[in-house]
PDB file of N, CA and C in Angstrom:
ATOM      1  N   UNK A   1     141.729 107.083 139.796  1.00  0.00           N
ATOM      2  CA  UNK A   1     142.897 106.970 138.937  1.00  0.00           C
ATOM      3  C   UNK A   1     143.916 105.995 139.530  1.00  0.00           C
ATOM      4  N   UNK A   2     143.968 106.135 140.989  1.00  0.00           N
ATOM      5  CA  UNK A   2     145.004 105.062 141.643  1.00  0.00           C
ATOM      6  C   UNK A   2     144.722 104.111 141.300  1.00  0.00           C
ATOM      7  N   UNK A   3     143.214 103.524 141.228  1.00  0.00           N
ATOM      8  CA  UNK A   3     143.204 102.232 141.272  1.00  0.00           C
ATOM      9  C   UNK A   3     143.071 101.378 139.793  1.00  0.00           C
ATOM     10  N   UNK A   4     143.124 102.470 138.780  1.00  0.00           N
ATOM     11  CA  UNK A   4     142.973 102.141 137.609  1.00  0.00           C
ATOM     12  C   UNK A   4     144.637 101.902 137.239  1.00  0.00           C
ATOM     13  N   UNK A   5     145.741 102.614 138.191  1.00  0.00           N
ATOM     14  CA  UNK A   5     146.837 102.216 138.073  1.00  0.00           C
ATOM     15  C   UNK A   5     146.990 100.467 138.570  1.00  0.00           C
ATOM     16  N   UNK A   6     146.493 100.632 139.609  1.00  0.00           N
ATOM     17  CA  UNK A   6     146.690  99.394 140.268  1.00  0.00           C
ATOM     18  C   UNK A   6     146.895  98.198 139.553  1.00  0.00           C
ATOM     19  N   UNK A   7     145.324  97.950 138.748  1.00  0.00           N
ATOM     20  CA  UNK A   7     144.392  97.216 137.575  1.00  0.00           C
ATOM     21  C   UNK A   7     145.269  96.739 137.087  1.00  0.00           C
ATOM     22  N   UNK A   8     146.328  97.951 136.242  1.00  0.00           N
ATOM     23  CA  UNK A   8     146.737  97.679 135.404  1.00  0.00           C
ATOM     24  C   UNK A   8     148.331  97.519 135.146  1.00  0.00           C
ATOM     25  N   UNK A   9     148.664  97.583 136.455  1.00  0.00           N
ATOM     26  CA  UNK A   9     149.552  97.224 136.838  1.00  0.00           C
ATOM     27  C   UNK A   9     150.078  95.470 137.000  1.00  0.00           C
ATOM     28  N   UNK A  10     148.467  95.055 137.641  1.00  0.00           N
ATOM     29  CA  UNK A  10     148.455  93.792 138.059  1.00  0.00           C
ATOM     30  C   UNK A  10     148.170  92.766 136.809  1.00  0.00           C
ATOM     31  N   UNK A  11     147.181  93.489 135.892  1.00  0.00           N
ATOM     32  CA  UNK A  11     147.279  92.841 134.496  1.00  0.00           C
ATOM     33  C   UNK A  11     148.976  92.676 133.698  1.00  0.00           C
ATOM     34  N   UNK A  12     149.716  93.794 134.211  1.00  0.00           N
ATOM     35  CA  UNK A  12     150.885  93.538 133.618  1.00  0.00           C
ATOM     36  C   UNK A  12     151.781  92.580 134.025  1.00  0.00           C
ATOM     37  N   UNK A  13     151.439  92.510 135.276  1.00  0.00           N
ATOM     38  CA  UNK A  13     152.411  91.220 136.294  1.00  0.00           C
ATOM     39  C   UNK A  13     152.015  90.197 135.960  1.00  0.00           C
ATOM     40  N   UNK A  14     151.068  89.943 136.051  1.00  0.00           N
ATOM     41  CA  UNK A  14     150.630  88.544 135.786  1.00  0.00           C
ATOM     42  C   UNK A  14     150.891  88.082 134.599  1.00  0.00           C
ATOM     43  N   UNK A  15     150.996  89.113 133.355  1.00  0.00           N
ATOM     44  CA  UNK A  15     151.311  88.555 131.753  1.00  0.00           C
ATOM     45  C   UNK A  15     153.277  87.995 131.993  1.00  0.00           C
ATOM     46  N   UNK A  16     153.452  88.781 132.727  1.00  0.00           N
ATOM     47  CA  UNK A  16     155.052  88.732 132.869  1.00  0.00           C
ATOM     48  C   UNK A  16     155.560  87.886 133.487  1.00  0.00           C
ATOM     49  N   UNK A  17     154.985  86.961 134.587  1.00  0.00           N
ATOM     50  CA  UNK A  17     155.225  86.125 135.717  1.00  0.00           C
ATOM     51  C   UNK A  17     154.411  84.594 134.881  1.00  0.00           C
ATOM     52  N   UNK A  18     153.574  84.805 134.129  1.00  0.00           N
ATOM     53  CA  UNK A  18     152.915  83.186 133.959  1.00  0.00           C
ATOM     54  C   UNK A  18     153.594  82.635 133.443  1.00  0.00           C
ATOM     55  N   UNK A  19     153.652  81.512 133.202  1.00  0.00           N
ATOM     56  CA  UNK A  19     154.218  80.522 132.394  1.00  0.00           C
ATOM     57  C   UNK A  19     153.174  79.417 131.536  1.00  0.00           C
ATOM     58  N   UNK A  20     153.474  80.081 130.735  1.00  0.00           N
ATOM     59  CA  UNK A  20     151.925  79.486 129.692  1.00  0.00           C
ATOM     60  C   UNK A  20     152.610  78.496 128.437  1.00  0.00           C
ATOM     61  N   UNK A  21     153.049  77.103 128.600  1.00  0.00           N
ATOM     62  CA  UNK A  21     153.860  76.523 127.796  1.00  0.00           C
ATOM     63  C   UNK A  21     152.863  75.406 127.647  1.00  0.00           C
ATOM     64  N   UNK A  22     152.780  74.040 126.242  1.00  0.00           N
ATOM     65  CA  UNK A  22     151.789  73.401 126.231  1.00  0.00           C
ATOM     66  C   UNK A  22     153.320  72.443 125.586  1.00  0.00           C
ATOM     67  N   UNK A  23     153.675  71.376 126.199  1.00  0.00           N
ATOM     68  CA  UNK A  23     154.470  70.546 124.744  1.00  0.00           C
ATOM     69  C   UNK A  23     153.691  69.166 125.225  1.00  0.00           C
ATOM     70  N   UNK A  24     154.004  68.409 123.792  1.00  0.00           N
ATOM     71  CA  UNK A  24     153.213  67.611 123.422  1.00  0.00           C
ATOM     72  C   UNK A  24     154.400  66.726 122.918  1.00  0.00           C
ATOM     73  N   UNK A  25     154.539  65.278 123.544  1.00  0.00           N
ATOM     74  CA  UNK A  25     155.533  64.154 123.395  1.00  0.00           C
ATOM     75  C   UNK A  25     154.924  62.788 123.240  1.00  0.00           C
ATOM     76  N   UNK A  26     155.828  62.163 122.488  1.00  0.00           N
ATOM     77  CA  UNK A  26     155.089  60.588 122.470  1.00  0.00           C
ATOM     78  C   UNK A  26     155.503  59.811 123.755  1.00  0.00           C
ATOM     79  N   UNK A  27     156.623  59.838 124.324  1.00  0.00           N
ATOM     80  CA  UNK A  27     156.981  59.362 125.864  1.00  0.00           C
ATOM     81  C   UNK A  27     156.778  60.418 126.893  1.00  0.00           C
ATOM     82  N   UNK A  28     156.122  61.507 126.775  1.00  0.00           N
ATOM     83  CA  UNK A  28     155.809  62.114 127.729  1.00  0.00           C
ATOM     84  C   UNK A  28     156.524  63.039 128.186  1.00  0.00           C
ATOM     85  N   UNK A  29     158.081  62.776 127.983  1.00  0.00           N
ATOM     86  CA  UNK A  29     159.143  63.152 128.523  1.00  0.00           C
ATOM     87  C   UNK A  29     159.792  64.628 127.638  1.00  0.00           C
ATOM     88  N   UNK A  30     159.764  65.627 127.298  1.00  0.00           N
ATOM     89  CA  UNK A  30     160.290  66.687 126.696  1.00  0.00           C
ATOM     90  C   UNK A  30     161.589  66.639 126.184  1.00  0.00           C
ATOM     91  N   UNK A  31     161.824  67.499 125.625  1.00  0.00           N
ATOM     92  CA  UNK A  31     163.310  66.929 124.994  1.00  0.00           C
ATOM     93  C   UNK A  31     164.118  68.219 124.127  1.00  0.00           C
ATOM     94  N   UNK A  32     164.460  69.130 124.902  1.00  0.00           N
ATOM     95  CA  UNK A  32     164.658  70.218 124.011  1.00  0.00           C
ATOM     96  C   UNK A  32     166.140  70.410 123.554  1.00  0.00           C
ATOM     97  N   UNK A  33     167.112  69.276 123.277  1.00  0.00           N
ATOM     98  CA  UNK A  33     168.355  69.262 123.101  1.00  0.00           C
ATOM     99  C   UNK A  33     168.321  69.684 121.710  1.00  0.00           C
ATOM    100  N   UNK A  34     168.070  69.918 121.095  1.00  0.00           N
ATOM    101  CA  UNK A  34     167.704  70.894 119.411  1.00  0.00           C
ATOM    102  C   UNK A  34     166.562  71.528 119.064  1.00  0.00           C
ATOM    103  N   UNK A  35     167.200  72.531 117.890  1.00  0.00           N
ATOM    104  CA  UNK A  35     166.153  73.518 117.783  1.00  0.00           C
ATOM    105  C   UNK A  35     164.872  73.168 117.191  1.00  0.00           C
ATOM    106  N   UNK A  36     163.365  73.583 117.331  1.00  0.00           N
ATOM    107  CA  UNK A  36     162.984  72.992 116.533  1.00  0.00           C
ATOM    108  C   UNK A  36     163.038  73.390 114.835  1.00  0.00           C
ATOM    109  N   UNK A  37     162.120  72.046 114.143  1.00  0.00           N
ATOM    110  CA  UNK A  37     162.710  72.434 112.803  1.00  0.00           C
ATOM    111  C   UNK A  37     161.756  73.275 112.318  1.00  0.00           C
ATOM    112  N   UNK A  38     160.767  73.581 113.143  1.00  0.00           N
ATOM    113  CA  UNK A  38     158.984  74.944 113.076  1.00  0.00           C
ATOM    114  C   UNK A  38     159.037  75.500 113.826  1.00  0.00           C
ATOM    115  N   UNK A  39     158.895  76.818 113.536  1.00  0.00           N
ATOM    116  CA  UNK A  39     159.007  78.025 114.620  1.00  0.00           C
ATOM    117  C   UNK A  39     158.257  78.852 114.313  1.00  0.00           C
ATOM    118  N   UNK A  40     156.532  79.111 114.156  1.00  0.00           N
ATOM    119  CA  UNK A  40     156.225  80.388 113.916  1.00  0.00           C
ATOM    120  C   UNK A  40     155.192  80.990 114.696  1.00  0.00           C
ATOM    121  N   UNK A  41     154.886  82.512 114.990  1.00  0.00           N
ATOM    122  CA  UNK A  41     154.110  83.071 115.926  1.00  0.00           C
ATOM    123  C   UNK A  41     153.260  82.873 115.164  1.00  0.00           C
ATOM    124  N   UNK A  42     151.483  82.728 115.713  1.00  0.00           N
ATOM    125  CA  UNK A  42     150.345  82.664 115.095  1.00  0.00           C
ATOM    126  C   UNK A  42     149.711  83.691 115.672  1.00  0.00           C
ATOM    127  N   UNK A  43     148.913  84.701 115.161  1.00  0.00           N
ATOM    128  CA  UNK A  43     148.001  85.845 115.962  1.00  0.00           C
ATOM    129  C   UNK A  43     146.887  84.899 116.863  1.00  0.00           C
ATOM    130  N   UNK A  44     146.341  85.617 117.522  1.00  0.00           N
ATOM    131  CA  UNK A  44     145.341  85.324 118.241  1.00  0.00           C
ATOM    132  C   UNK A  44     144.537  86.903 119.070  1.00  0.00           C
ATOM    133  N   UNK A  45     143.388  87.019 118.792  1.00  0.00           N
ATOM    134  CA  UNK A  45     142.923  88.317 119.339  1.00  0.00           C
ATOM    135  C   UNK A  45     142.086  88.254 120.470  1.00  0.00           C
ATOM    136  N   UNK A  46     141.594  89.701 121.255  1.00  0.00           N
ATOM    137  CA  UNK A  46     140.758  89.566 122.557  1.00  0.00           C
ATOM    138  C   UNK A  46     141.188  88.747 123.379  1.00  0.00           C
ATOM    139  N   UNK A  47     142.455  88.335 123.846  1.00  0.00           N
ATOM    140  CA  UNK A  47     142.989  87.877 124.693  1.00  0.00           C
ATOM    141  C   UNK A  47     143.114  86.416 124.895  1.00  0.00           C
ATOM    142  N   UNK A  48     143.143  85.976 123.133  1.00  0.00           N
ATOM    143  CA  UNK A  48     143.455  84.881 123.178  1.00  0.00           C
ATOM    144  C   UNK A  48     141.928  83.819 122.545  1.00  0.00           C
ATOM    145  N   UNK A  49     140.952  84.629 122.745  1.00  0.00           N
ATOM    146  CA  UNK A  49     139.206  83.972 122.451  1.00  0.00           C
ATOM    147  C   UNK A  49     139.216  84.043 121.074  1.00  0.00           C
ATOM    148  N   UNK A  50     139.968  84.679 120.354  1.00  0.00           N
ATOM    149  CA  UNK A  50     139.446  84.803 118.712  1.00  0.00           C
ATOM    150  C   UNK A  50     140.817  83.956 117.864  1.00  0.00           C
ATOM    151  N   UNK A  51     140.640  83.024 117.397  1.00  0.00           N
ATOM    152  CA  UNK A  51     141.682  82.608 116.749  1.00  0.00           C
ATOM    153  C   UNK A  51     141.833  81.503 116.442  1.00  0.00           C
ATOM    154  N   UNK A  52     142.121  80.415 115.313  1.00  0.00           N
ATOM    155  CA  UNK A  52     142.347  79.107 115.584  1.00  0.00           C
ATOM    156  C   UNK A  52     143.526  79.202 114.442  1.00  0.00           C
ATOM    157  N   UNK A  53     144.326  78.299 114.484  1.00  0.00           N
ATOM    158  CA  UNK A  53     145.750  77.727 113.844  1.00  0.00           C
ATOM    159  C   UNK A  53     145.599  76.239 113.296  1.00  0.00           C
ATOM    160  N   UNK A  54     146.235  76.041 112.998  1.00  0.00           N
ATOM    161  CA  UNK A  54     146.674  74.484 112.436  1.00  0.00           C
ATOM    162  C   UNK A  54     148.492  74.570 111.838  1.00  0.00           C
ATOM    163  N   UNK A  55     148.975  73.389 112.145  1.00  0.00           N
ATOM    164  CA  UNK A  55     150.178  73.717 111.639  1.00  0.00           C
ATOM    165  C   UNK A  55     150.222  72.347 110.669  1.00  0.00           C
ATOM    166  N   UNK A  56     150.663  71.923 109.837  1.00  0.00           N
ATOM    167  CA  UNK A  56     150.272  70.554 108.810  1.00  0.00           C
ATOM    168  C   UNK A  56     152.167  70.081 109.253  1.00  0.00           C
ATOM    169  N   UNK A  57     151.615  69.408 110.085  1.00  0.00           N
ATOM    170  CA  UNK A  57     153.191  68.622 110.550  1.00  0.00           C
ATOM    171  C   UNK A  57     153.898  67.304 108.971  1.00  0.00           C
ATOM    172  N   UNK A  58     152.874  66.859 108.401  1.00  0.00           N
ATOM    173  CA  UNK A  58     153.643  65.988 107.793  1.00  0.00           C
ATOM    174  C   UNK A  58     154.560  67.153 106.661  1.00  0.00           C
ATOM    175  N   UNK A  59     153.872  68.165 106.515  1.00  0.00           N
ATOM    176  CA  UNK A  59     154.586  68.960 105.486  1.00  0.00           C
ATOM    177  C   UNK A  59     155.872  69.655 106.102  1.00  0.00           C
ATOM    178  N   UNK A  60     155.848  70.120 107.596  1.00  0.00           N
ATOM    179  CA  UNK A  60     157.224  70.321 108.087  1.00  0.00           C
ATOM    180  C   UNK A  60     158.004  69.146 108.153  1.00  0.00           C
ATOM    181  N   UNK A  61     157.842  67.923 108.357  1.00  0.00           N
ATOM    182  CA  UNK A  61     158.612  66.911 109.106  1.00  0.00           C
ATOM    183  C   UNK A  61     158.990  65.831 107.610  1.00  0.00           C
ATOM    184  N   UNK A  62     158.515  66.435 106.236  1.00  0.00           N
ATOM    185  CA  UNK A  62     158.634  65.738 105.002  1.00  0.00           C
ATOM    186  C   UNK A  62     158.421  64.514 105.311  1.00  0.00           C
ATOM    187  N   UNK A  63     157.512  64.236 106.095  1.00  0.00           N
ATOM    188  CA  UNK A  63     156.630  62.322 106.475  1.00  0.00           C
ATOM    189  C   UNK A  63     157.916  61.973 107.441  1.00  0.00           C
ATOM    190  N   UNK A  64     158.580  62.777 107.910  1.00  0.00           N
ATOM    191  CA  UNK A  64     159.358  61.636 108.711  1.00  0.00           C
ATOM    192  C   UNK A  64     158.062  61.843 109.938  1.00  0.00           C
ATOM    193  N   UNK A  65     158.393  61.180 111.435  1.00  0.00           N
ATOM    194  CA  UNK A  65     157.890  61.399 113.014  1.00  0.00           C
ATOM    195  C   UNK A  65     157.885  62.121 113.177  1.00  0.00           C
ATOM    196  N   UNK A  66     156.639  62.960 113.558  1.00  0.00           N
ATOM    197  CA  UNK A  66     157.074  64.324 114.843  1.00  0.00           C
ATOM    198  C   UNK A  66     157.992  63.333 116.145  1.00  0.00           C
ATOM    199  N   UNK A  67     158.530  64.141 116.754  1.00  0.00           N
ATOM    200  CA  UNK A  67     158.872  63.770 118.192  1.00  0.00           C
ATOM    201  C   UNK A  67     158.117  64.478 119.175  1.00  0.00           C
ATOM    202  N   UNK A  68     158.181  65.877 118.592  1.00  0.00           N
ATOM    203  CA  UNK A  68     156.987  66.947 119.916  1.00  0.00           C
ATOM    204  C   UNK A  68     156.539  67.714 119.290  1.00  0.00           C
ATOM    205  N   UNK A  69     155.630  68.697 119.696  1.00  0.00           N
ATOM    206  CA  UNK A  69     155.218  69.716 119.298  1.00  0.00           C
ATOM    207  C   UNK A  69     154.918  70.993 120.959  1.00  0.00           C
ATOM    208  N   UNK A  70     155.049  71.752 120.661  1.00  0.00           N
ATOM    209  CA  UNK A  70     154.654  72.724 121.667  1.00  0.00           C
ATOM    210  C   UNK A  70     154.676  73.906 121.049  1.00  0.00           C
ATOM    211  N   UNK A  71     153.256  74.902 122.148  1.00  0.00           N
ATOM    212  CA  UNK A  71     152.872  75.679 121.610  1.00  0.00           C
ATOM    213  C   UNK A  71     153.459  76.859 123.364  1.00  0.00           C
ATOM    214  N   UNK A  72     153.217  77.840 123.461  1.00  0.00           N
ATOM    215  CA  UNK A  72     154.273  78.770 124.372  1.00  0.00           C
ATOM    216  C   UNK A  72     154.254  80.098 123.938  1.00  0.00           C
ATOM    217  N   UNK A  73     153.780  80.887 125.075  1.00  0.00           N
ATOM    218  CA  UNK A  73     154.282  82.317 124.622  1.00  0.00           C
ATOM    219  C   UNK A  73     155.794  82.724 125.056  1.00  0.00           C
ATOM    220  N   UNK A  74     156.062  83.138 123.917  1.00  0.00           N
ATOM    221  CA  UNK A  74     157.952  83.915 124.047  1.00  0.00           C
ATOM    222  C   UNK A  74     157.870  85.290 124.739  1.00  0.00           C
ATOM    223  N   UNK A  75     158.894  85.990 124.891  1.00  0.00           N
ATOM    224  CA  UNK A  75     159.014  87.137 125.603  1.00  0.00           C
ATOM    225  C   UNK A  75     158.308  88.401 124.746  1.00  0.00           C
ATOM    226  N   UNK A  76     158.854  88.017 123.193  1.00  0.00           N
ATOM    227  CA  UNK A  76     157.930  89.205 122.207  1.00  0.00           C
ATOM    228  C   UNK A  76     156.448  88.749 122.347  1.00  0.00           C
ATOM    229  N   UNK A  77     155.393  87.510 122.576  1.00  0.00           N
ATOM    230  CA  UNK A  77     154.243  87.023 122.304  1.00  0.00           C
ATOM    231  C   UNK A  77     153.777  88.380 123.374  1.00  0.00           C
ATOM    232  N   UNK A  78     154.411  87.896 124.844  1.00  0.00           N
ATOM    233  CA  UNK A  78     153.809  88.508 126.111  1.00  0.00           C
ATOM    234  C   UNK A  78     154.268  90.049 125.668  1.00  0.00           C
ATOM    235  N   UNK A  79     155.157  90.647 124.947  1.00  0.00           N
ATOM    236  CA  UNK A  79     155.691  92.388 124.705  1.00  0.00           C
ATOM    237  C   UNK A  79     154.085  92.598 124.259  1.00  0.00           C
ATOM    238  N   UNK A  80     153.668  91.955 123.228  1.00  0.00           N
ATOM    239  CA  UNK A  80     152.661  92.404 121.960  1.00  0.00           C
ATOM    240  C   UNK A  80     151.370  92.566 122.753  1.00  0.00           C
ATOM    241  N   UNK A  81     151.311  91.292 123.778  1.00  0.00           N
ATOM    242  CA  UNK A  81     149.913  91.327 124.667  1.00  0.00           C
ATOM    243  C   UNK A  81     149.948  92.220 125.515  1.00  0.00           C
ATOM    244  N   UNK A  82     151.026  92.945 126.182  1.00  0.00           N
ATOM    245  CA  UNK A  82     150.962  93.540 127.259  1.00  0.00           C
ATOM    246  C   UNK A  82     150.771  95.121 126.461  1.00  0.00           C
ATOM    247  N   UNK A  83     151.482  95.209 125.208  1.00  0.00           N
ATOM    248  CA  UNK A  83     151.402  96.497 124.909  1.00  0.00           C
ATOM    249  C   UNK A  83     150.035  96.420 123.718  1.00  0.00           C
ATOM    250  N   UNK A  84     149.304  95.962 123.766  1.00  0.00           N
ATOM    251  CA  UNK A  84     147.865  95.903 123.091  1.00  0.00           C
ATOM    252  C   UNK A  84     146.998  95.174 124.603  1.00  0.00           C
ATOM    253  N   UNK A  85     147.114  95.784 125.289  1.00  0.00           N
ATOM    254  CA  UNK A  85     146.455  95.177 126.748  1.00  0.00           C
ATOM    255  C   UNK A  85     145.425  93.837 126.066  1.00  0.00           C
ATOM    256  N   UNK A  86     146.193  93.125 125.488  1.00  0.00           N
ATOM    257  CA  UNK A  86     145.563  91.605 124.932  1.00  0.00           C
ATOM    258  C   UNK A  86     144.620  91.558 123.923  1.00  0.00           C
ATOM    259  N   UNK A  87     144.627  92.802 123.466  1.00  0.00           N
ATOM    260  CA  UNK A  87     143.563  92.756 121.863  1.00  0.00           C
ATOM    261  C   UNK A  87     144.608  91.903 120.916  1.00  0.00           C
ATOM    262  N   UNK A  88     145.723  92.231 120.764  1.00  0.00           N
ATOM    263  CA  UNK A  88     146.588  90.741 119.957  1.00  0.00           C
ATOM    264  C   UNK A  88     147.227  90.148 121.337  1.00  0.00           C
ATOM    265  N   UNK A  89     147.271  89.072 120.706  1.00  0.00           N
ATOM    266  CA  UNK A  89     147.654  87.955 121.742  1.00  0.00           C
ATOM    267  C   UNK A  89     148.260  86.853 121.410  1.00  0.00           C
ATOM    268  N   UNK A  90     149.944  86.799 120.287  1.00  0.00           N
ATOM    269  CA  UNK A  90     150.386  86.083 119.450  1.00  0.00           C
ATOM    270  C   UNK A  90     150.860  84.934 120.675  1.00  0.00           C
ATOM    271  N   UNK A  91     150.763  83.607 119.758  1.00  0.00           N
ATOM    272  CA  UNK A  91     151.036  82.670 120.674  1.00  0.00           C
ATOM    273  C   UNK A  91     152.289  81.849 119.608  1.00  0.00           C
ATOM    274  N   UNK A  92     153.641  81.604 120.059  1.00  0.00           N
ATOM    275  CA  UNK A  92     154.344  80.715 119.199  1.00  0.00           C
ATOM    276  C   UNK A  92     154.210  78.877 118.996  1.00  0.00           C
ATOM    277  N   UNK A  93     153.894  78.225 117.811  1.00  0.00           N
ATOM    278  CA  UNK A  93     154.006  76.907 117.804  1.00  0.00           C
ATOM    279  C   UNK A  93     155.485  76.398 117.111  1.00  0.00           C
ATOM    280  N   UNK A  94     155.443  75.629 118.162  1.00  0.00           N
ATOM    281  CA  UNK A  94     156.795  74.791 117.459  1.00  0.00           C
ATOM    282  C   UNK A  94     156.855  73.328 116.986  1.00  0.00           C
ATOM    283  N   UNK A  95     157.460  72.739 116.201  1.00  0.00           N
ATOM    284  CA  UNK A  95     157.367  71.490 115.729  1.00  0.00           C
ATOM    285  C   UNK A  95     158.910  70.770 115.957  1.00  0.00           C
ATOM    286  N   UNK A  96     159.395  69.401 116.668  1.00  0.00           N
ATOM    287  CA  UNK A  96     160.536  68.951 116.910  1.00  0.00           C
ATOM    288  C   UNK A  96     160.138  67.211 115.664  1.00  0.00           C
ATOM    289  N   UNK A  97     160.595  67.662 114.517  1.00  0.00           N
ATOM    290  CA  UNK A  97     160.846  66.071 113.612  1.00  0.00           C
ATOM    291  C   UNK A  97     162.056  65.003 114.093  1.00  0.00           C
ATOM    292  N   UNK A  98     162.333  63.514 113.534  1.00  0.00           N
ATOM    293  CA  UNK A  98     163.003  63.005 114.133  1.00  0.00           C
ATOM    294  C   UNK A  98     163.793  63.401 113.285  1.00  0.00           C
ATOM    295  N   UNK A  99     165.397  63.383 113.996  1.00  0.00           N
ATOM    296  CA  UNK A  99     166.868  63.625 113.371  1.00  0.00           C
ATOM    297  C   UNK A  99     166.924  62.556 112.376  1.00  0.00           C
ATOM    298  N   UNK A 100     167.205  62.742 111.257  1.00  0.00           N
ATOM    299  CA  UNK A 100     168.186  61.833 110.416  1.00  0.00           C
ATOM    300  C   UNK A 100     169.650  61.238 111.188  1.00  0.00           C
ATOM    301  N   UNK A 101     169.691  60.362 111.517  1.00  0.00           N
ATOM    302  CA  UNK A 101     170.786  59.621 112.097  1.00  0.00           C
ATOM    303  C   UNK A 101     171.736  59.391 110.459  1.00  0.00           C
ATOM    304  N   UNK A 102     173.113  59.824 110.817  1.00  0.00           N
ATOM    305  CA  UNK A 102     173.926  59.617 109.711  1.00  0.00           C
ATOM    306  C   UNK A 102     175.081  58.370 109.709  1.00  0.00           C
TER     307      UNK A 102
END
């Protein structure tokens, strides 16, 4: 029983301590001085193995440029995985379009 505490203890640390962020830039360089204008969690199950997404950027960004995109688990993604010991495993994508300059 101790060590089944242990297990699962250490499965919990590790969901809590990683940093699992993916962004995606045309200069490379990140840029998070605004919100993005896409924000939504996508499921993903079995710890992440069952699942695929697509997000259709020209339809968020109405044909303007993406500038970035990144995908990242938030603090609720890692709540949902840790309390379904990773049978769901929501991951958030985000989309950054270019500003309209006025």
């Amino acid at each position: 029983m101790k060590c089944l505490r242990i297990v699962l203890l250490a499965i919990v640390a590790s969901q809590l301590f990683a940093c699992a962020a993916i962004t995606v830039t045309e200069t490379g360089d990140p840029n998070f001085l605004y919100r993005p204008h896409y924000k939504e969690s996508k499921p993903f199950y079995l710890w992440g193995i069952v699942g695929e997404h697509k997000v259709n950027t020209q339809r968020v960004c109405r044909n303007r440029p993406v500038v970035q995109l990144q995908t990242k688990y938030t603090l609720t993604d890692v709540a949902w995985a840790i309390g379904t010991l990773g049978i769901y495993m929501p991951r958030t994508a985000m989309v950054w379009c270019e500003r309209k300059v006025k």
